[in-house]
C-alpha atoms as a PDB file:
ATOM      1  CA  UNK A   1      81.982 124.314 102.127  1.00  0.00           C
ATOM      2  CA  UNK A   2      80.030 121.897 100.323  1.00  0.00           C
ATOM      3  CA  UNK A   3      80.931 118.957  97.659  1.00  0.00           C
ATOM      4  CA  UNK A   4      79.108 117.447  95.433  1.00  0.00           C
ATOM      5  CA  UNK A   5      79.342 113.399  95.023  1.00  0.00           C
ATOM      6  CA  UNK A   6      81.898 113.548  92.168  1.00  0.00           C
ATOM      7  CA  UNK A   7      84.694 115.772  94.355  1.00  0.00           C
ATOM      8  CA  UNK A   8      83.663 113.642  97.275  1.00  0.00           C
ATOM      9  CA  UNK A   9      84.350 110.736  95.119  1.00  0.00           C
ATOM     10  CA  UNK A  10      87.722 111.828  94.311  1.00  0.00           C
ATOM     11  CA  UNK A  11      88.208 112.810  97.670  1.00  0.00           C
ATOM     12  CA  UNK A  12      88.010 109.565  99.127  1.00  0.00           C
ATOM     13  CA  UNK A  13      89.573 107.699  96.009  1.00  0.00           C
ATOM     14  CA  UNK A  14      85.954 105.500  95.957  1.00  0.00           C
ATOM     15  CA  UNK A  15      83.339 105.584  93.070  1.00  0.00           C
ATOM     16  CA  UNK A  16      80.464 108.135  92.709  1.00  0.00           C
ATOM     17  CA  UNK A  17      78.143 105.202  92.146  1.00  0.00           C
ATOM     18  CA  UNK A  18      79.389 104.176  95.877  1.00  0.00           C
ATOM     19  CA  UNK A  19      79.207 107.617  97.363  1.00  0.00           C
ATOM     20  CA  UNK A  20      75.421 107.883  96.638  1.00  0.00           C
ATOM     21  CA  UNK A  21      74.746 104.256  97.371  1.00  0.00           C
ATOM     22  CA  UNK A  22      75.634 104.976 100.948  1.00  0.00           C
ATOM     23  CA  UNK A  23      74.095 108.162 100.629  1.00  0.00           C
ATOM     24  CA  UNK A  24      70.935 106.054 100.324  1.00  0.00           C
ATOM     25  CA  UNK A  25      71.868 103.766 103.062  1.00  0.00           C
ATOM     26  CA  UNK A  26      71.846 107.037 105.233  1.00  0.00           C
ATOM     27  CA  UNK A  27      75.460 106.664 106.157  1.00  0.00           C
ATOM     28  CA  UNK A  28      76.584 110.030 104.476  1.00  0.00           C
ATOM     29  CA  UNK A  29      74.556 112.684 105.480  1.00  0.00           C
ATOM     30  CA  UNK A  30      73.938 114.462 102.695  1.00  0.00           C
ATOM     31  CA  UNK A  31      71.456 117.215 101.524  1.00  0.00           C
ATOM     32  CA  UNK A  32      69.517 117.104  97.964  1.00  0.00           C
ATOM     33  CA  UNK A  33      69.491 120.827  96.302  1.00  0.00           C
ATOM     34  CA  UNK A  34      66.911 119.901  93.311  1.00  0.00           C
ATOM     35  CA  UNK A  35      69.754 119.059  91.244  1.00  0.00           C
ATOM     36  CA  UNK A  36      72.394 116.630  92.885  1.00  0.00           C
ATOM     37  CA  UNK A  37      73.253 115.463  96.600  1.00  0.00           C
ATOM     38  CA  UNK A  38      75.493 117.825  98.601  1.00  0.00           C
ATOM     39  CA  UNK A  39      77.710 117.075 101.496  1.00  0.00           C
ATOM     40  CA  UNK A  40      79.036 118.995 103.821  1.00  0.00           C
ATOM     41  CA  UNK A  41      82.848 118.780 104.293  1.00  0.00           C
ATOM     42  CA  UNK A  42      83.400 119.507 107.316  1.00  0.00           C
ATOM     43  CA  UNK A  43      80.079 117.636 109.220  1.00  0.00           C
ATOM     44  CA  UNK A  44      82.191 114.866 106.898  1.00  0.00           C
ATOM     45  CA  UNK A  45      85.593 115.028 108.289  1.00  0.00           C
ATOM     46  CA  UNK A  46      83.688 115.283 112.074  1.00  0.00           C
ATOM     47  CA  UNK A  47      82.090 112.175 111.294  1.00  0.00           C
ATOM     48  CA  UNK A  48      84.895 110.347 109.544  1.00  0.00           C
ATOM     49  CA  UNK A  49      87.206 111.263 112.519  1.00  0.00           C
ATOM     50  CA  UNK A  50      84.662 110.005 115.044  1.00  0.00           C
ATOM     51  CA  UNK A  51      84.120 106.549 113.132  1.00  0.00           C
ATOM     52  CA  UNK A  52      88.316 106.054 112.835  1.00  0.00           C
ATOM     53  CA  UNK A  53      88.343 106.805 116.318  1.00  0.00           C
ATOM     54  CA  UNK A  54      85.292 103.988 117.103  1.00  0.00           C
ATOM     55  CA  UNK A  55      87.166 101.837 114.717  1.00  0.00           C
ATOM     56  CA  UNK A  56      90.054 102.016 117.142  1.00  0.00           C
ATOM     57  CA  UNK A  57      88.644 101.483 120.354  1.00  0.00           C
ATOM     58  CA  UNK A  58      87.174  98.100 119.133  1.00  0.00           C
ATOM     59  CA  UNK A  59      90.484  96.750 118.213  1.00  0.00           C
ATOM     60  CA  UNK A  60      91.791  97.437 121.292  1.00  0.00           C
ATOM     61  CA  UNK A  61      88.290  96.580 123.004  1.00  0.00           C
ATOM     62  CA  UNK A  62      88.737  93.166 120.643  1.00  0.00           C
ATOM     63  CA  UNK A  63      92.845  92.477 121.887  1.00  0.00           C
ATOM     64  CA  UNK A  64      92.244  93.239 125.731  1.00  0.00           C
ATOM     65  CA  UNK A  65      92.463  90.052 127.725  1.00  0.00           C
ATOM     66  CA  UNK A  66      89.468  88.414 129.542  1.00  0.00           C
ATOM     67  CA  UNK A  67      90.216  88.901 132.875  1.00  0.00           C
ATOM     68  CA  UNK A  68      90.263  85.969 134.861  1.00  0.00           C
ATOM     69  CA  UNK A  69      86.806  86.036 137.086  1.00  0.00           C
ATOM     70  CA  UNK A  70      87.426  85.270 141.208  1.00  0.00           C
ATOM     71  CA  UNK A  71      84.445  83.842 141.055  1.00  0.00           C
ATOM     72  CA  UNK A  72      85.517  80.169 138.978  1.00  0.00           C
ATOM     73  CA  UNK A  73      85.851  77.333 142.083  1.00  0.00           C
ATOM     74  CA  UNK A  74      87.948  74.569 140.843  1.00  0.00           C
ATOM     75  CA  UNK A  75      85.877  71.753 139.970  1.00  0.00           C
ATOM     76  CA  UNK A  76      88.161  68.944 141.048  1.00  0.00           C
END
């Protein structure tokens, strides 16, 4: 199933004028059919799902402790 940039719009709750700005930008994937830009909604919800999930794993990348290295002498 494909949507155009005004249901994706609404799908997201963002603007059209956004949706096709980052179509541009090359961060939605999106197909032109002579008319107006395409997506396709499930590639979409693939993608989004992968980039929540990336999202994720840097937070907890970010709140992991340094580990103390073995390698630090003590200078004194």
């Amino acid at each position: 199933m494909y949507l155009t940039t005004k249901e994706l719009a609404a799908y997201l709750e963002m603007s059209e004028q956004l949706i096709l700005q980052l179509i541009y930008e090359n961060k939605i994937k999106a197909v032109y059919d002579g008319q107006q830009y395409i997506v396709n909604k499930e590639q979409f919800n693939q993608h989004l799902k992968q980039v929540e999930k990336m999202k994720q794993l840097l937070e907890e990348w970010k709140i992991e402790p340094i580990p103390e290295s073995y390698d630090v002498k003590d200078e004194d």
